[in-house]
Protein backbone atom coordinates (compact mmCIF):
# COMPACT_ATOMS: atom_id res chain seq x y z
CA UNK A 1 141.50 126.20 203.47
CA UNK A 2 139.11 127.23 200.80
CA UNK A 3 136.96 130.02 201.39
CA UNK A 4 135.30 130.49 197.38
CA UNK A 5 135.63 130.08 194.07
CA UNK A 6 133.94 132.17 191.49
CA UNK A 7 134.68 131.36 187.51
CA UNK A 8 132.85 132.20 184.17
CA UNK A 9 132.92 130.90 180.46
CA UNK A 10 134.43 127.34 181.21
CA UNK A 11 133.30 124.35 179.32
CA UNK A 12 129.15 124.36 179.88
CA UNK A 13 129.46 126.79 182.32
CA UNK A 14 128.61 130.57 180.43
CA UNK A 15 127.38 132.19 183.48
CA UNK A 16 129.03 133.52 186.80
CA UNK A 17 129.44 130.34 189.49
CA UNK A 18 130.31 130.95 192.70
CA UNK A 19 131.29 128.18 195.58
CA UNK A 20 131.59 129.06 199.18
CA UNK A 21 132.75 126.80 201.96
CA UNK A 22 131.95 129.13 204.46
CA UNK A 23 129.56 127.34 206.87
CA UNK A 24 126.42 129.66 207.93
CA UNK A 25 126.12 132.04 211.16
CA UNK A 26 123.59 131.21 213.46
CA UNK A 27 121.69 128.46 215.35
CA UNK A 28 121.97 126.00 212.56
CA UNK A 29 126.19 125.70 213.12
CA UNK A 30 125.41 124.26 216.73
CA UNK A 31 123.49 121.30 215.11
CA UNK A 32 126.61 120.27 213.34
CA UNK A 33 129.71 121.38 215.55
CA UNK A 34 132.42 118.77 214.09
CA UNK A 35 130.87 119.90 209.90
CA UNK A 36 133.22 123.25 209.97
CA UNK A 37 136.86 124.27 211.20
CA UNK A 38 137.05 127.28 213.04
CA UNK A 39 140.40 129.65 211.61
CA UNK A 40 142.18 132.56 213.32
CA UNK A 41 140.90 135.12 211.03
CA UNK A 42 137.58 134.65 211.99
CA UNK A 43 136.36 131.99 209.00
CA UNK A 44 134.18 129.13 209.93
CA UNK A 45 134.98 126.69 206.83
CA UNK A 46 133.19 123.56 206.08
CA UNK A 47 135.16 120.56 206.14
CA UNK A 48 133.36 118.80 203.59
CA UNK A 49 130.79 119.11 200.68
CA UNK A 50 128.81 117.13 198.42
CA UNK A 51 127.99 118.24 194.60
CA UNK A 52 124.79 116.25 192.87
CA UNK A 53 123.82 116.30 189.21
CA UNK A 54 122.79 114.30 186.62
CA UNK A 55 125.25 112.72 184.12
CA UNK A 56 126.91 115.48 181.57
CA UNK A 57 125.32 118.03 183.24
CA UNK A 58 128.86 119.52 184.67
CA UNK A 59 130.12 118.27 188.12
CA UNK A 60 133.39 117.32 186.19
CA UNK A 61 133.78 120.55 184.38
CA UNK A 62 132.93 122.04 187.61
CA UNK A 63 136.10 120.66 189.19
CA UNK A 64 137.81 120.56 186.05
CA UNK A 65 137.75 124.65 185.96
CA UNK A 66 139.91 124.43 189.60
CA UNK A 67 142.16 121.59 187.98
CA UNK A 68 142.90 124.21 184.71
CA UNK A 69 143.45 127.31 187.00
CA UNK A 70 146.07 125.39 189.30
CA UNK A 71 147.41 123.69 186.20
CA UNK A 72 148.40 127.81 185.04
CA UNK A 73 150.43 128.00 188.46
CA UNK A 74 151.90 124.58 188.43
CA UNK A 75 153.81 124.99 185.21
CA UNK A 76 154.85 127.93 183.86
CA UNK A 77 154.07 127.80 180.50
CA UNK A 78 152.13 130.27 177.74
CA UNK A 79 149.33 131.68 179.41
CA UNK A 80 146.36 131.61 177.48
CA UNK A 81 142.52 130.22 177.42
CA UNK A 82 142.21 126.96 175.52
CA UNK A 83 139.48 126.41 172.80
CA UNK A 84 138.23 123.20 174.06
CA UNK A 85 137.48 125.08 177.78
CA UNK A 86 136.01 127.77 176.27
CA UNK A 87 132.01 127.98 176.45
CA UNK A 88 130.97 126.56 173.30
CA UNK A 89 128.25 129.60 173.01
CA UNK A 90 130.98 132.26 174.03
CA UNK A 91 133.03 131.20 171.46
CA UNK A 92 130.54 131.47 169.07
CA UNK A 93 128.90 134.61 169.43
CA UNK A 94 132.13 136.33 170.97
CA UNK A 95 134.98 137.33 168.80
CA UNK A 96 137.69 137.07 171.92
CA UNK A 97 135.71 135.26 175.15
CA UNK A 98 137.17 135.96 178.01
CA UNK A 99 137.27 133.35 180.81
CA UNK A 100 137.39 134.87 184.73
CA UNK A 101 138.41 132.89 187.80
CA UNK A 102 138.31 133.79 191.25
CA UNK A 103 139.41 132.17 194.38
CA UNK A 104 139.44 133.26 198.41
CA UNK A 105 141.15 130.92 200.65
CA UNK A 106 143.21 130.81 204.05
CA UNK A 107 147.18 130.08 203.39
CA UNK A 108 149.59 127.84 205.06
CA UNK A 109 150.63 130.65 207.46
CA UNK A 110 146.97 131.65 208.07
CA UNK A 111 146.68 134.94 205.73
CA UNK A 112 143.87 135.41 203.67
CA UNK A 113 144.54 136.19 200.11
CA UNK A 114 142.33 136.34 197.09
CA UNK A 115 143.43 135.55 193.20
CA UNK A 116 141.81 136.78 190.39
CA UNK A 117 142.73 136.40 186.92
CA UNK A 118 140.87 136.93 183.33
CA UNK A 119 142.27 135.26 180.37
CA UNK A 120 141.85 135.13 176.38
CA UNK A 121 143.27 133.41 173.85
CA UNK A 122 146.01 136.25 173.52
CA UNK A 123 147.23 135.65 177.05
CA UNK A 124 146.43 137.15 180.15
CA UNK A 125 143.75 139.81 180.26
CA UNK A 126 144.20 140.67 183.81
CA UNK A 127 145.53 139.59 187.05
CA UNK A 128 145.34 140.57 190.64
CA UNK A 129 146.31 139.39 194.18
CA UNK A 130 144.07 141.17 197.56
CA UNK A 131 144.80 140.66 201.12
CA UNK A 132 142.70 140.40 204.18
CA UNK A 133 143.46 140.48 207.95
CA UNK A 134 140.06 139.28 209.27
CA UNK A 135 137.07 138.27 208.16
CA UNK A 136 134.50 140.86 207.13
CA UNK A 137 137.64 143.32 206.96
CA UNK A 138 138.42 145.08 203.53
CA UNK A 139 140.63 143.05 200.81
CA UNK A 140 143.73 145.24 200.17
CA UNK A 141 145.26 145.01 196.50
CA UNK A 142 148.52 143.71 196.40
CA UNK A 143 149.05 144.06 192.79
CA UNK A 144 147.06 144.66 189.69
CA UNK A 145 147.98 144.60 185.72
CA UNK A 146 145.89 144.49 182.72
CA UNK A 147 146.76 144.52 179.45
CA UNK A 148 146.48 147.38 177.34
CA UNK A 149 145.36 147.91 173.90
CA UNK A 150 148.76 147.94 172.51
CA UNK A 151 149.02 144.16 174.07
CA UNK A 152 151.29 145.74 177.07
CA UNK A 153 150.70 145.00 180.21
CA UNK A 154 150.79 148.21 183.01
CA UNK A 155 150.23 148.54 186.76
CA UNK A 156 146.47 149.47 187.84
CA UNK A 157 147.05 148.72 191.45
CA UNK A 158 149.09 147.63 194.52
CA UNK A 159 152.10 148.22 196.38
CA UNK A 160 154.97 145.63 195.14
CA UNK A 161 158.00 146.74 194.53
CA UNK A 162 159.15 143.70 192.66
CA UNK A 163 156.25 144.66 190.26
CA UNK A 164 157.98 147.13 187.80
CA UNK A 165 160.95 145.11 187.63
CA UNK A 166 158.48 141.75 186.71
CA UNK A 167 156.20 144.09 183.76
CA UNK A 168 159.65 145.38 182.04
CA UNK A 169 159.95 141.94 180.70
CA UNK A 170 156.12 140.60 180.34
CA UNK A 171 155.04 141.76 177.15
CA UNK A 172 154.26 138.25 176.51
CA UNK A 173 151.77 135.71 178.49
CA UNK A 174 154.33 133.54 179.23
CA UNK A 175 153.86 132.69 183.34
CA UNK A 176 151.52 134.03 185.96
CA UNK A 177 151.96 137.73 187.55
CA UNK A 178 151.79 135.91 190.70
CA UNK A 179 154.31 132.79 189.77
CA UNK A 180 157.08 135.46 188.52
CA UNK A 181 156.28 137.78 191.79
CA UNK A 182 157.35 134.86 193.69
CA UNK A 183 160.38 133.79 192.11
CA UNK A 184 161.54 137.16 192.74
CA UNK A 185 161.08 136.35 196.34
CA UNK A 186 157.59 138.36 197.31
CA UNK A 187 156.42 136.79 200.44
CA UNK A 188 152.81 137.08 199.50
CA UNK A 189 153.47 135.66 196.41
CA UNK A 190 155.09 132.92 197.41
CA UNK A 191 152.26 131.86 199.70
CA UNK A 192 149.48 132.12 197.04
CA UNK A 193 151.88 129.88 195.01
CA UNK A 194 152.11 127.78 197.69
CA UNK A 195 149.14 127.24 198.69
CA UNK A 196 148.26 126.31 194.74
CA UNK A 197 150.57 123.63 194.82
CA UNK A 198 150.94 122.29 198.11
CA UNK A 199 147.26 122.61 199.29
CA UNK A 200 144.91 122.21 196.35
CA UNK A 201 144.16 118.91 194.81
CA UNK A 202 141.70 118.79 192.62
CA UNK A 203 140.98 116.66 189.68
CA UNK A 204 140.31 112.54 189.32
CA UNK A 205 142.37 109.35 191.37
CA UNK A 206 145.97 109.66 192.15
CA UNK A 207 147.34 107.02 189.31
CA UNK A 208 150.52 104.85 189.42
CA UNK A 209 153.07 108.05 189.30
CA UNK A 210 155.58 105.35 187.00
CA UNK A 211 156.92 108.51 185.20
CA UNK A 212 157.18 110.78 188.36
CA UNK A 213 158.95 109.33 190.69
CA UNK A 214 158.77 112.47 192.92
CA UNK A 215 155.16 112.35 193.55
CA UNK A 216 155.01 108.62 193.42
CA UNK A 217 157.27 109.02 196.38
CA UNK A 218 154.82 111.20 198.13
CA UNK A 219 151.93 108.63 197.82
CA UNK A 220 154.12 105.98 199.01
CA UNK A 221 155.34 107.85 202.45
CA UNK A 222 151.32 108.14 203.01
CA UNK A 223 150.70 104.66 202.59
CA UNK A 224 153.66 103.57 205.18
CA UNK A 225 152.12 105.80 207.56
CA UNK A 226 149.95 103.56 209.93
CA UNK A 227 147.08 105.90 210.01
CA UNK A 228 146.59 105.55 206.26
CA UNK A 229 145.78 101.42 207.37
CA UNK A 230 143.19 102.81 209.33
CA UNK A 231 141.61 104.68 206.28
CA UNK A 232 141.65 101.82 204.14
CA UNK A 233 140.17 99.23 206.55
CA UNK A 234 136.95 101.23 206.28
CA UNK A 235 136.41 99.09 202.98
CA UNK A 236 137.15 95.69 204.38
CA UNK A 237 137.72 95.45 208.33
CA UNK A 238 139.62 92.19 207.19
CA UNK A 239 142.30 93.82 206.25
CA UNK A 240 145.09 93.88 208.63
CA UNK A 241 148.45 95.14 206.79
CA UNK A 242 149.26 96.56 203.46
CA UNK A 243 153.46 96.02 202.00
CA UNK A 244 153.60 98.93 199.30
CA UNK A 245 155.26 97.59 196.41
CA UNK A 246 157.67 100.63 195.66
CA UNK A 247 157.92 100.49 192.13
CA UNK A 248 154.25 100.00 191.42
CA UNK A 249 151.98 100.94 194.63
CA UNK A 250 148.97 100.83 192.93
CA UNK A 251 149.50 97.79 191.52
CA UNK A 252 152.32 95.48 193.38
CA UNK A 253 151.16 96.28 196.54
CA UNK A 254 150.28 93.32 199.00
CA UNK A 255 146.68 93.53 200.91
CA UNK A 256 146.99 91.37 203.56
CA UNK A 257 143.64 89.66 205.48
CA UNK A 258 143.19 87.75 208.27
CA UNK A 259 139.87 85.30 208.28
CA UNK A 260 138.32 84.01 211.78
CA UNK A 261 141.14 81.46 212.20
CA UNK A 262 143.78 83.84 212.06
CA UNK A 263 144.75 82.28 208.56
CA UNK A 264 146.95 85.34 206.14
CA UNK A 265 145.44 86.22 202.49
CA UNK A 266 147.67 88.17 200.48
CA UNK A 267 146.29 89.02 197.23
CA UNK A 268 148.13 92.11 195.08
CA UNK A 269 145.90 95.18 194.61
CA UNK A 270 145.59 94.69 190.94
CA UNK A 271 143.88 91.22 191.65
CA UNK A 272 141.32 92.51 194.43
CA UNK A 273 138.24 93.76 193.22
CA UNK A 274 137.59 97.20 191.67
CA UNK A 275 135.99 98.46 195.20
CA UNK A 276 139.29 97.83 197.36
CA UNK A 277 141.56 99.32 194.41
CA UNK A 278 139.75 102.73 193.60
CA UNK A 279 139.19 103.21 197.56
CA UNK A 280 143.02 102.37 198.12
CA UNK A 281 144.07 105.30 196.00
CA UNK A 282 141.30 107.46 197.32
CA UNK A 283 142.32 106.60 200.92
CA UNK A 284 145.44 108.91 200.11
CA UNK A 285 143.54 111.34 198.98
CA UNK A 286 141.55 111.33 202.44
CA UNK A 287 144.56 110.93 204.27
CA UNK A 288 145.99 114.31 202.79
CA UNK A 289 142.65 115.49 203.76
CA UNK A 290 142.95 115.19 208.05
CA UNK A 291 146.62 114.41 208.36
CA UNK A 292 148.22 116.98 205.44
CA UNK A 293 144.94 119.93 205.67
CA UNK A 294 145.12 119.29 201.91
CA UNK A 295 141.39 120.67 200.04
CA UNK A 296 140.75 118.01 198.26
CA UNK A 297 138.08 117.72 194.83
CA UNK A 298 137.01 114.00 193.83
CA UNK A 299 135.14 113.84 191.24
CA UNK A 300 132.75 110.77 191.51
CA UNK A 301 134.54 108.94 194.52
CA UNK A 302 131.69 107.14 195.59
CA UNK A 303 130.87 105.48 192.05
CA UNK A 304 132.20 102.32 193.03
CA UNK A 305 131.86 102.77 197.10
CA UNK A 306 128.45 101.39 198.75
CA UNK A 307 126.61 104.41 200.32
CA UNK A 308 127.42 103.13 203.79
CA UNK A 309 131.13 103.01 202.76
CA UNK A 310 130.45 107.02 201.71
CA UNK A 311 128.88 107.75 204.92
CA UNK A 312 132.04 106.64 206.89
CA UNK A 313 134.34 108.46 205.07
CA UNK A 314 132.19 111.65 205.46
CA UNK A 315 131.91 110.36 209.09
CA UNK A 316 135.86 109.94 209.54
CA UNK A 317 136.67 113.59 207.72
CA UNK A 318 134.23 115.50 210.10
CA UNK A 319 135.04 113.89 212.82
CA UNK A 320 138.57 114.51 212.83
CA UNK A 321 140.25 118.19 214.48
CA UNK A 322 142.01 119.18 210.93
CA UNK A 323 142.02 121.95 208.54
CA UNK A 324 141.55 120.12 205.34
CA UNK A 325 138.60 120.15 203.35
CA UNK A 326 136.77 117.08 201.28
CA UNK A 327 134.84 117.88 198.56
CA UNK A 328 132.85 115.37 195.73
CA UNK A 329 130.60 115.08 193.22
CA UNK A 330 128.30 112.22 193.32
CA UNK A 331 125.32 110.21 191.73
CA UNK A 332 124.42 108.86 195.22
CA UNK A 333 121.00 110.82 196.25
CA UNK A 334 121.76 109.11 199.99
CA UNK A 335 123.77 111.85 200.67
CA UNK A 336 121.07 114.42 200.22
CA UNK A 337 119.69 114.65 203.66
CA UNK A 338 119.81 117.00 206.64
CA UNK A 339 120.87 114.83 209.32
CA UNK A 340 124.19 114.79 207.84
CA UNK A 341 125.05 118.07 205.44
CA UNK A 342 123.80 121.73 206.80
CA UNK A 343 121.85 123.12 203.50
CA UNK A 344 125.12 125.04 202.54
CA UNK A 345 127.20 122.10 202.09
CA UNK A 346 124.81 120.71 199.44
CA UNK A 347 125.38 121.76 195.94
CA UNK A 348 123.26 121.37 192.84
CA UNK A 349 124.80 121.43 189.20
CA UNK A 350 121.82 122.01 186.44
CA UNK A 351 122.29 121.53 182.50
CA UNK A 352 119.66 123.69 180.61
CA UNK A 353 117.81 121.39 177.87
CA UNK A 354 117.80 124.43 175.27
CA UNK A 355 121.28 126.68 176.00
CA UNK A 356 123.56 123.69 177.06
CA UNK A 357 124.48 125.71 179.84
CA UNK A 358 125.51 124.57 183.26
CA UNK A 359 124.70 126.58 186.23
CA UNK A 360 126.06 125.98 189.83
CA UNK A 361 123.95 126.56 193.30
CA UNK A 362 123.59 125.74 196.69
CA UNK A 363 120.37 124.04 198.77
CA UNK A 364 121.00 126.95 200.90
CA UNK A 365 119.49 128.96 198.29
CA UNK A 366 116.32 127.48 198.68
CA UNK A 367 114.73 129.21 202.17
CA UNK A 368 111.30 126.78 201.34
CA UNK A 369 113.47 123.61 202.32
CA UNK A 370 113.72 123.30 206.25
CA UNK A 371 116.00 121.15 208.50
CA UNK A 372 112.69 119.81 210.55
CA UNK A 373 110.10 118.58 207.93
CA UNK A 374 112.26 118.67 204.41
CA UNK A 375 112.82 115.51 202.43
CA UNK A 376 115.63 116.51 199.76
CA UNK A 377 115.82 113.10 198.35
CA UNK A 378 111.70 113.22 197.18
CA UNK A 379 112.58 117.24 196.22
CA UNK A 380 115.31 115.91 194.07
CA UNK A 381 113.53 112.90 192.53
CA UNK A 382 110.36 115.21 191.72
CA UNK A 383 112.96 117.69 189.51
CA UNK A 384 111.77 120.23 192.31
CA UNK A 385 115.51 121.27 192.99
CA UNK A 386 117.02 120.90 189.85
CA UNK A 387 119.95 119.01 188.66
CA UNK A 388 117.99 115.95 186.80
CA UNK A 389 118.17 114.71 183.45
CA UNK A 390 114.09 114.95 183.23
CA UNK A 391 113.65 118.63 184.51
């Protein structure tokens, strides 16, 4: 599970951004007992949050700074920042910006680990891994390296012995610290990496894998499973079966309905309407979610969905026993109340008019706003909280 993410100089965002999933201590967690997992370690982790903002303000690049950090661990390619994430400002007034990402979270096996990494456009500026046996305990460093002024890269920290055998041959940026660390077989390593691939999803719809049939494979094992039917029926309780089409499941595949005389409908997904298709392929997504404990980032799910259709799936995902996490940006202002969301599971993403900077915060941050007598919705629409293209 995610615990935070902190990153800097990406896209519109020029300033330090920090996301927690960490639900609060104290009376306010017994209002909401099915909003947050409880983990071994002593974490209490939201299960789902909602991120509102007005259009280009930076919800996407938001999610779009997780998608480029687990893109550097996914393939292990030249590691370096790229001009067109690079604050436009930084890059500008900076001769060599340097972009910083941060991220706590709870592995597969249940350790807590915590990646950092700062990058340029000459490669990796510096990269560390910390451990952490319980909450509120102190982060131990596994390794750390920076790069020196002669464009080497030496130890600072840790305790891995695989380490000095990894910086004889990374005078280059070429692949993560961490990714080479667990080649080489570090068990700590190999989690973080793990985690990365097999855990965090973030980015946009999962698309008609044509040209990967690995991970088309994947999608299609979720949709055979019966209690993927049951996520998808929340968008048309008249649907009674689904035949995935295993070439094209996005497309080929057969909805089936039943009307009041028992009479069958099958329509293909690419002929049903643009509702039932996006929600099919983000039924998979919330699937992973309960069933896989995947943390999940959906950027504008609920564009298409009626706010009804939002509040079941929010519904469904808390009311589940899991360890995944759900998290989305939205322009659906329904979703900013109190009944549903504790404060700390609302986020706000703000453009400023005159920098073109975005900055990132939590209603938690604003003490003023109470569970009893606060209306978010009129705070919102008066420009009182931020995150609205008149403010």
């Amino acid at each position: 599970m995610l615990i935070g993410f902190t990153f800097n100089n990406f896209c519109s965002f020029n300033i330090e951004s920090e996301f927690s999933m960490e639900a609060p201590t104290g009376k306010v967690k017994a209002r909401f007992p099915d909003n947050y997992s409880s983990t071994d370690a002593g974490y209490d982790l939201l299960k789902t949050s909602v991120i509102v903002g007005e259009n280009a303000g930076g919800k996407s690049n938001f999610i779009g700074s997780l998608r480029f950090l687990k893109s550097l661990v996914d393939v292990n390619s030249q590691v370096q920042s790229v001009g067109a994430y690079v604050n436009a400002t930084s890059a500008i007034t900076e001769k060599n910006p340097v972009q910083r990402f941060e991220i706590t979270f709870v592995s597969v096996c249940g350790q807590i680990y915590r990646y950092a990494l700062a990058i340029d456009k000459a490669g990796i500026r510096r990269e560390a891994l910390y451990k952490q046996n319980k909450r509120r305990a102190v982060f131990s460093c596994l390794f750390a390296v920076e790069r020196n002024t002669d464009g080497k890269y030496e130890k600072k920290d840790g305790k891995f012995d695989e380490l000095s055998t990894v910086l004889k041959n990374s005078n280059n940026s070429y692949g993560l610290f961490v990714s080479k660390l667990a080649l080489l077989g570090n068990r700590d390593a190999t989690q973080t990496v793990r985690w990365f691939k097999e855990v965090l999803l973030p980015g946009t719809v999962p698309k008609d894998r044509e040209n990967d049939p690995a991970g088309r494979d994947l999608d299609i094992k979720v949709m055979k499973d019966p209690r993927f039917l049951e996520i998808f029926r929340m968008v048309d309780y008249s649907i009674c079966s689904i035949e995935v089409d295993n070439d094209k499941p996005y497309g080929k595949s057969l909805i089936i309905r039943k009307d009041a005389d028992g009479n069958e409908i099958r329509r293909e997904l690419q002929q049903d309407s643009t509702g039932v298709r996006e929600f099919f392929a983000w039924a998979v997504q919330i699937f992973r979610v309960v069933y896989e404990n995947r943390v999940v980032f959906a950027d504008e799910m609920d564009r298409v969905l009626n706010p009804i259709l939002s509040d079941k799936v929010i519904a469904f995902v808390n009311g589940v026993e899991h360890h995944g996490q759900f998290i989305f940006s939205t322009h659906n202002v329904l979703h900013l109340n109190l009944k549903t969301y504790m404060k700390e599971q609302i986020y706000f993403v703000t453009k400023s008019k005159d920098s073109l900077t975005s900055e990132l915060y939590s209603l938690a941050d604003f003490p003023e706003v109470r569970y009893e007598t606060a209306k978010v919705y009129e705070f919102y629409m008066k420009g009182i909280l931020g995150g609205t293209a008149f403010e």
